[in-house]
Protein backbone atom coordinates (compact mmCIF):
# COMPACT_ATOMS: atom_id res chain seq x y z
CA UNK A 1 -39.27 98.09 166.24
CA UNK A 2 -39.28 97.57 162.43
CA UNK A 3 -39.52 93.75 161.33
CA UNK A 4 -38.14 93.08 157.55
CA UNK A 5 -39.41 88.87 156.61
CA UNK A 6 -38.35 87.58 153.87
CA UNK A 7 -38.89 83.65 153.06
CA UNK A 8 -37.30 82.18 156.70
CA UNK A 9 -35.32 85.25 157.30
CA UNK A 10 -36.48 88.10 160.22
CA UNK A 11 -34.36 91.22 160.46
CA UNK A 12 -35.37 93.90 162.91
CA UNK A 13 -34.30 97.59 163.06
CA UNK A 14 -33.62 98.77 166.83
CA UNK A 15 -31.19 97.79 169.55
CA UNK A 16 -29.88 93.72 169.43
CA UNK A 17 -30.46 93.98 173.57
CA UNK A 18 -33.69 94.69 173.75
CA UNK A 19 -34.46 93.20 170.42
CA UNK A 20 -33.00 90.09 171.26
CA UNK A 21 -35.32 90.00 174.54
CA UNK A 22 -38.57 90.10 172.62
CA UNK A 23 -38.05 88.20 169.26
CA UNK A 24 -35.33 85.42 170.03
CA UNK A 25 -35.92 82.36 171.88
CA UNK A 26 -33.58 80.87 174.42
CA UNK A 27 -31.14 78.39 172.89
CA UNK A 28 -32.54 79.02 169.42
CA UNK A 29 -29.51 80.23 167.28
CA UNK A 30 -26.77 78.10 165.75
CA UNK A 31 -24.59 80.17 165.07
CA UNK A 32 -23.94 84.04 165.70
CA UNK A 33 -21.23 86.12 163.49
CA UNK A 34 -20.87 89.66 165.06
CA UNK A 35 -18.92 92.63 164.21
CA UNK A 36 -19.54 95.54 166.42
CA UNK A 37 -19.06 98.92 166.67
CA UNK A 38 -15.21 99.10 167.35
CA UNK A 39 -15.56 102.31 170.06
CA UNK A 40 -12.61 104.40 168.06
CA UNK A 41 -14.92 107.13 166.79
CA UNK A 42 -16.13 104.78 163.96
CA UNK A 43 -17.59 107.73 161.93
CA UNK A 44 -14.13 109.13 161.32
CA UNK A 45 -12.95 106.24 159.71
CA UNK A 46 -12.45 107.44 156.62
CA UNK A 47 -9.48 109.53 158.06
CA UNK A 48 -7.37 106.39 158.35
CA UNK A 49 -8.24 105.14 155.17
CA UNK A 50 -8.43 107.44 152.65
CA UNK A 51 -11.76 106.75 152.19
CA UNK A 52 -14.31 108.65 149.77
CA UNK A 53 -17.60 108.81 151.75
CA UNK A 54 -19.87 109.70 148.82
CA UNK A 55 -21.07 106.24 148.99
CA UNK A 56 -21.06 105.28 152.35
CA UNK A 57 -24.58 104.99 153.48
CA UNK A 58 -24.90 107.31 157.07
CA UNK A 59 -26.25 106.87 159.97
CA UNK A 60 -23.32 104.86 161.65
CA UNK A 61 -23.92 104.34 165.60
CA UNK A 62 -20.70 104.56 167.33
CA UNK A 63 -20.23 103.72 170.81
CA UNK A 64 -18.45 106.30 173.02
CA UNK A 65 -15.53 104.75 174.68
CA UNK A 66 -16.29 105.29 178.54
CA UNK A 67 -19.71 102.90 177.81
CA UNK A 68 -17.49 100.21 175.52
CA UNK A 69 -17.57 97.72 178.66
CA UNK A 70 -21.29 97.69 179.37
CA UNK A 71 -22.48 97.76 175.98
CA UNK A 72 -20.17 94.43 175.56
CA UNK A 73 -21.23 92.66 178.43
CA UNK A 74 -25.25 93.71 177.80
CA UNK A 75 -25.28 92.14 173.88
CA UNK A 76 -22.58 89.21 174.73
CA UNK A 77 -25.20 88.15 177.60
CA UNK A 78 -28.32 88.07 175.30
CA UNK A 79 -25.83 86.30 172.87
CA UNK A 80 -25.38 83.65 175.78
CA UNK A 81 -28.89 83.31 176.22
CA UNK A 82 -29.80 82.96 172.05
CA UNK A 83 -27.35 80.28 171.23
CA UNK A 84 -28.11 76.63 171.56
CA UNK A 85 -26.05 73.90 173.38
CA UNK A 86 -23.15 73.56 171.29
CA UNK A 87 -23.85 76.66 168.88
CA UNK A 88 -20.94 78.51 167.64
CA UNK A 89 -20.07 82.84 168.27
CA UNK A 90 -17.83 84.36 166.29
CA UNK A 91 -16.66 87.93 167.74
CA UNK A 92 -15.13 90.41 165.23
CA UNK A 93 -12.61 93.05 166.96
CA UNK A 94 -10.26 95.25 166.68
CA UNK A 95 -7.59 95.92 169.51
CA UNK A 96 -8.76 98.75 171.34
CA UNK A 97 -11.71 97.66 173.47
CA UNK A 98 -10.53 93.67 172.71
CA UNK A 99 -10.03 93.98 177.19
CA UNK A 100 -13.91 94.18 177.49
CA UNK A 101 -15.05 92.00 174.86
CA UNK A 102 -12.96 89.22 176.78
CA UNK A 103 -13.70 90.38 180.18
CA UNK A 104 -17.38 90.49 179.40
CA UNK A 105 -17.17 86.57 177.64
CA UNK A 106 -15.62 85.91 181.21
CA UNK A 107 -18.88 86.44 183.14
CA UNK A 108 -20.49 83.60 180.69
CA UNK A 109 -20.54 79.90 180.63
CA UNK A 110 -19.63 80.48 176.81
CA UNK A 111 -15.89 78.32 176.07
CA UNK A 112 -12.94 79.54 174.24
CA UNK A 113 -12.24 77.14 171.05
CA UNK A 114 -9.92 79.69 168.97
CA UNK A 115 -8.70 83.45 169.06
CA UNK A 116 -8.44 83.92 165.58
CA UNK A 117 -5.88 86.40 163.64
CA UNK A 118 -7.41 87.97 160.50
CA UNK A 119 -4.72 89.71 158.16
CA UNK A 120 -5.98 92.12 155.63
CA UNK A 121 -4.36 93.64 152.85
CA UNK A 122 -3.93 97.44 153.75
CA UNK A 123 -4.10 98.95 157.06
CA UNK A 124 -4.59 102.16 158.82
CA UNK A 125 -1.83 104.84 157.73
CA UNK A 126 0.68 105.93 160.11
CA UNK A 127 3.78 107.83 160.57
CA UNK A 128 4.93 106.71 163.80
CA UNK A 129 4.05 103.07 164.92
CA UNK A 130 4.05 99.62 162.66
CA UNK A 131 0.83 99.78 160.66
CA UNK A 132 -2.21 97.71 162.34
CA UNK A 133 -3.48 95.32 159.02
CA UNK A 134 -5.22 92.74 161.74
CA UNK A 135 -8.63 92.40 163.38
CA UNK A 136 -8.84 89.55 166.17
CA UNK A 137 -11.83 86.83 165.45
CA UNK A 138 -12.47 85.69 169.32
CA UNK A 139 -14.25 81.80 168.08
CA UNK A 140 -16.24 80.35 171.64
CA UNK A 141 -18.94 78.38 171.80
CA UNK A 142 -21.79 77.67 174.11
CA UNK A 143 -21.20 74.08 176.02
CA UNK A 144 -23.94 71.47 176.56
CA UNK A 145 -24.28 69.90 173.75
CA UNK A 146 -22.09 68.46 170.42
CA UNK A 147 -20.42 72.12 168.42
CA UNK A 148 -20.89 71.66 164.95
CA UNK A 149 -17.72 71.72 163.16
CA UNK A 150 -17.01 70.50 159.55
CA UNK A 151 -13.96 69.24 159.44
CA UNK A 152 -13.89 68.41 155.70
CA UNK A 153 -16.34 70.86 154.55
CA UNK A 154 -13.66 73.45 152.59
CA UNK A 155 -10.84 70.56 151.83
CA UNK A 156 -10.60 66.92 152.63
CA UNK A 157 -8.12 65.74 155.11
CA UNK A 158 -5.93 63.72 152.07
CA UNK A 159 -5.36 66.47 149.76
CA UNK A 160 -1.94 68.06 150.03
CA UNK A 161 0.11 70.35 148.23
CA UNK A 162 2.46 70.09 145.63
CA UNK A 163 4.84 70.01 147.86
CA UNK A 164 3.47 67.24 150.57
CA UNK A 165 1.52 69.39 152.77
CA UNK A 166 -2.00 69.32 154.39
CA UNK A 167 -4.76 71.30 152.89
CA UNK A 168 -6.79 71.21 155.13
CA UNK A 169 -4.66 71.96 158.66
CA UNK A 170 -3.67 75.11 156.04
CA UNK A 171 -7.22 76.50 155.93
CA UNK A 172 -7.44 75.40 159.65
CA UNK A 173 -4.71 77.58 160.57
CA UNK A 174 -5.71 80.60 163.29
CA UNK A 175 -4.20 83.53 161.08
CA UNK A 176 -6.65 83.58 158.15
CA UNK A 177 -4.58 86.00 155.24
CA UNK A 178 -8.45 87.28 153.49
CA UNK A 179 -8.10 90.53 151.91
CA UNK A 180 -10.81 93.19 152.50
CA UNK A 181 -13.55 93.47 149.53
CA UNK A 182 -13.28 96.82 146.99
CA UNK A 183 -16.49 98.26 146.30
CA UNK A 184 -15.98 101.26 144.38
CA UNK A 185 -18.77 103.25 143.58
CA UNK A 186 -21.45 100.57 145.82
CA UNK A 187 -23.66 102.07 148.55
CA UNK A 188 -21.96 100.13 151.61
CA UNK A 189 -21.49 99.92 155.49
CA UNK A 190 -18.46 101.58 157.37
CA UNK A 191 -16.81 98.75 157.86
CA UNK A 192 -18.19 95.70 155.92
CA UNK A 193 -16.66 91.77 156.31
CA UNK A 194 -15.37 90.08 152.95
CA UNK A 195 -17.76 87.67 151.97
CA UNK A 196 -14.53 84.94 151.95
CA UNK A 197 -14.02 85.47 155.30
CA UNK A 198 -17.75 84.90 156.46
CA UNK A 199 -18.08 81.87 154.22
CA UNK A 200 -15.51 80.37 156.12
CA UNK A 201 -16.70 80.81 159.82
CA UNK A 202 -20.43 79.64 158.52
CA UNK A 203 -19.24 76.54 156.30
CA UNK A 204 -16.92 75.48 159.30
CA UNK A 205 -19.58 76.15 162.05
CA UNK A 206 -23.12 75.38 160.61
CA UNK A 207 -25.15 73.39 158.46
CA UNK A 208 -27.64 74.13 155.62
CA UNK A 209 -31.24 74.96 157.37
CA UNK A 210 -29.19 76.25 160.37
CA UNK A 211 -30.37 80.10 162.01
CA UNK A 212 -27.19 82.49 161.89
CA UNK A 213 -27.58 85.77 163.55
CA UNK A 214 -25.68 88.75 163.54
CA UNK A 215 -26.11 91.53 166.38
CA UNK A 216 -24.92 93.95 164.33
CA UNK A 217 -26.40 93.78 160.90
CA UNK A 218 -24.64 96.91 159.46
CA UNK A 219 -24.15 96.09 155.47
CA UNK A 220 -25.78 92.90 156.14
CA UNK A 221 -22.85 90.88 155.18
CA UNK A 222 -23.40 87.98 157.31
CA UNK A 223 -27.11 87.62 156.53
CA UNK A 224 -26.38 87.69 152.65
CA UNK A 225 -23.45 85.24 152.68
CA UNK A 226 -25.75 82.88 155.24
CA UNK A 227 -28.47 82.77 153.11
CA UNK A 228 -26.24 82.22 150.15
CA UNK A 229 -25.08 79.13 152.02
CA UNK A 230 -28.81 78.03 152.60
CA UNK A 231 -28.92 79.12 155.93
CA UNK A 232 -31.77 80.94 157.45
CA UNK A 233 -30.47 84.25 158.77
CA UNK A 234 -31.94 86.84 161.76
CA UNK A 235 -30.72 89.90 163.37
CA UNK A 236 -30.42 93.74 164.07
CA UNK A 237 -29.41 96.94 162.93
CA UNK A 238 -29.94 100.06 164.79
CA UNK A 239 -29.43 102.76 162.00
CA UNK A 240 -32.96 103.18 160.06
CA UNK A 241 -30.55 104.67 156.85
CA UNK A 242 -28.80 101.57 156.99
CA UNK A 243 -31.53 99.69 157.38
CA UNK A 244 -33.67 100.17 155.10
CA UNK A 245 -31.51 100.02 152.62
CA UNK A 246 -29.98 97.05 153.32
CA UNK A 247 -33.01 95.28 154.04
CA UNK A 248 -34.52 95.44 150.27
CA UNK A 249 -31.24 94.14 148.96
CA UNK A 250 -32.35 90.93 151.21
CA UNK A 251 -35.34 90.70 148.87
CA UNK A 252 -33.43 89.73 146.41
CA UNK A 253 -31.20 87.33 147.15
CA UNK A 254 -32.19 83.20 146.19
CA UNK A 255 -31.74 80.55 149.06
CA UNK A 256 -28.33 78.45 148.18
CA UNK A 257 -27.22 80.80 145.25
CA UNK A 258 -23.41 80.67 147.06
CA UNK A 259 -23.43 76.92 147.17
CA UNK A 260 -22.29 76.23 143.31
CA UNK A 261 -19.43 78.36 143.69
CA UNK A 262 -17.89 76.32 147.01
CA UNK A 263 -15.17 74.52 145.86
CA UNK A 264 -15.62 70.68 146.26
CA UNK A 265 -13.67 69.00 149.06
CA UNK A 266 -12.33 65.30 147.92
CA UNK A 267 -13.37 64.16 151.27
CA UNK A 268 -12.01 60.72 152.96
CA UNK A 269 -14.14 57.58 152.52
CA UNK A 270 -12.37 55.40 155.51
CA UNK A 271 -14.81 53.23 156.70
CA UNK A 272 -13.92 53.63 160.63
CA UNK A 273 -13.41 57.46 159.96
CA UNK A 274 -13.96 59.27 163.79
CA UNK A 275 -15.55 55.97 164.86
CA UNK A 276 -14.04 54.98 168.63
CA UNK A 277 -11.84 51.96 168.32
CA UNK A 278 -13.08 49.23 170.03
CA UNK A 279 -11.31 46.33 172.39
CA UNK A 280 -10.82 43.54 169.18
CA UNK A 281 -9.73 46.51 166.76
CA UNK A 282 -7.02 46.95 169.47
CA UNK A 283 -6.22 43.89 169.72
CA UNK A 284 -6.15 43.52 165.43
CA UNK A 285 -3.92 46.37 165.10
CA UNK A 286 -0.98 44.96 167.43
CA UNK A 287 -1.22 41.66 165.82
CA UNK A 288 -1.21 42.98 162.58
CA UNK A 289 1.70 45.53 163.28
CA UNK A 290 3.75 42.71 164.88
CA UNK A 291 3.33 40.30 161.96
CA UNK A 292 4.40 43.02 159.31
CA UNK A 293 7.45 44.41 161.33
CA UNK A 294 8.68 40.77 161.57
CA UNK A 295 8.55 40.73 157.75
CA UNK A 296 10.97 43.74 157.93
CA UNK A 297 8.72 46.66 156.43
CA UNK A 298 9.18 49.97 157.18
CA UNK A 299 7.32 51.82 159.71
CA UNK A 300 5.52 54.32 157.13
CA UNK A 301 4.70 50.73 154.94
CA UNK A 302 3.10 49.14 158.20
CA UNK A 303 1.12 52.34 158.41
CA UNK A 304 -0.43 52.60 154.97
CA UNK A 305 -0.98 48.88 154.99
CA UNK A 306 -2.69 48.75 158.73
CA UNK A 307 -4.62 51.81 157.41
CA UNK A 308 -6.55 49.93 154.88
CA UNK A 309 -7.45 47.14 156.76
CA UNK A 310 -8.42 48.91 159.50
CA UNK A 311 -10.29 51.64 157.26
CA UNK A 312 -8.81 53.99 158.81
CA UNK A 313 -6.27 57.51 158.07
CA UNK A 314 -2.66 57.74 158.93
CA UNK A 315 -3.25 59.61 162.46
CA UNK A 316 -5.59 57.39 163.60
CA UNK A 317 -3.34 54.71 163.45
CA UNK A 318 -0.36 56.02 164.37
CA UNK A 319 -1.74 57.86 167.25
CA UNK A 320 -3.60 54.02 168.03
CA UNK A 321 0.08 52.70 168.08
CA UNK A 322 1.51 55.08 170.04
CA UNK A 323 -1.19 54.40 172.87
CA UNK A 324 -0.06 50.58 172.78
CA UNK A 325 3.86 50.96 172.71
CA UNK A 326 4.06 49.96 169.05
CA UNK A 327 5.76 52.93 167.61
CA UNK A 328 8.38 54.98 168.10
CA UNK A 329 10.78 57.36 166.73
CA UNK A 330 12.82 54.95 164.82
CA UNK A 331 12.04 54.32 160.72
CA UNK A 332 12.38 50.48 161.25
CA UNK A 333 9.82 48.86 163.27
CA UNK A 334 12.06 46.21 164.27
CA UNK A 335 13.40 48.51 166.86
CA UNK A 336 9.92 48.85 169.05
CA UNK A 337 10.87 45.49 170.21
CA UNK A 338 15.08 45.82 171.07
């Protein structure tokens, strides 16, 4: 099998089973990011899309059909094996053979967090039936240990909209609206990911220095946008054309050269942010929220106040409330106590 290094990057030309078996470690990967072969005659894509092929690069593996369940549960098992306690998969799919890429996650310990909707900007043409402009994004992870998941790494939890709403539960939404990347007149894959849509998944789901893989190299999309991020990157690609082609573009890319174009979360600075409340805090916050509804404030004053002494965000507090039978429905807090 052909090995490509570059810096703290291995990719490896053959088949991601077998491959997987002799060059990855159990429990070694962070975070996978895999978009395989879709099993609907892959090389006739272009068909659908009205797609020139002078520039797509050949050699495209499809996988017939009939074989679609196997092949899924062979390459999800090795994924199983690969990740680490508490590392992140991220599963790419169209509709077709979706059935055995979730029967095949069933035989695994591996969890369901999120099944993801992706909507793209132009579909497949038809004549007869609505127009399919959606891949799923099946997002499990591997239990044992803490999942890494950056809450405030693309917007902080504070910052709103003109118009009063969250940011960030926006971007954490499960239909993601990324439109697919134009490349005219670039040697490319088949079916490449945008680069937006894998910066997401590996900003949300790993940390600089982390190992992301990626079964199915193909363009090498997720290797370029990981080590972008300052991630190190592994994984394999079965077509030699594609390959080697792909491979030297690796050579090229800088560590981090992604990272100054993130945009810059204003992220909280509570003091007790995600810290358990203890007994005494408890007891602090009832006291507190019985001596300012007896002044006659509002429920949403009470909040902002308690908040700051407590150093902690609206939720937490309100949610900490709730628990105790200090809030309610009402505006006034005068009515907890009727």
């Amino acid at each position: 099998m052909k090995q490509v290094s570059h810096q703290n990057n291995a990719f490896y030309n053959g088949d991601c089973v077998t491959g997987a078996q002799e060059y990855i470690p159990d429990n070694s990967v962070d975070l996978l990011i895999t978009d395989p072969p879709y099993g609907i005659k892959g090389d006739q894509l272009h068909k659908h899309y009205n797609r020139n092929e002078k520039y797509i690069i050949g050699g495209y593996v499809e996988i017939p059909q009939k074989e679609y369940a196997d092949f899924s549960t062979a390459w999800i098992k090795e994924a199983e094996r690969v990740l680490r306690p508490g590392g992140s998969l991220y599963i790419v799919s169209g509709y077709t053979n979706l059935v055995d890429i979730l029967n095949a996650l069933r035989t695994t310990c591996l969890s369901e967090i999120n099944h993801v909707i992706w909507k793209y900007n132009f579909g497949v043409f038809t004549r007869q039936k609505y127009v399919s402009s959606h891949y799923h994004i099946l997002f499990y992870e591997k239990p044992g240990a803490l999942r890494t998941f950056n809450l405030e790494c693309r917007y902080g939890l504070d910052e709103k909209t003109e118009e009063g709403k969250s940011l960030n539960n926006f971007d954490r939404e499960d239909v993601w609206i990324i439109n697919r990347e134009y490349k005219p007149g670039q040697a490319k894959n088949k079916n490449e990911l945008p680069t937006k849509l894998l910066i997401k998944m590996i900003q949300y789901s790993s940390n600089e220095g982390d190992l992301v893989c990626d079964f199915f190299l193909g363009g090498f999309s997720t290797a370029k946008v990981a080590i972008g991020l300052n991630r190190r990157a592994t994984g394999f690609e079965i077509s030699r054309q594609m390959f080697d082609a792909k491979s030297k573009e690796i050579e090229t890319f800088n560590p981090g050269n992604l990272i100054s174009d993130l945009r810059k979360p204003t992220v909280s600075t509570l003091e007790n942010f995600g810290n358990a409340w203890t007994d005494d805090e408890i007891h602090r916050l009832k006291e507190g929220f019985l001596q300012l509804a007896a002044r006659g404030m509002t429920k949403k004053e009470i909040v902002a106040q308690l908040g700051e002494s407590h150093g902690r965000g609206r939720f937490a507090i309100v949610n900490a409330l709730k628990k105790i039978n200090c809030y309610n429905g009402t505006k006034s807090a005068r009515t907890t106590f009727r």
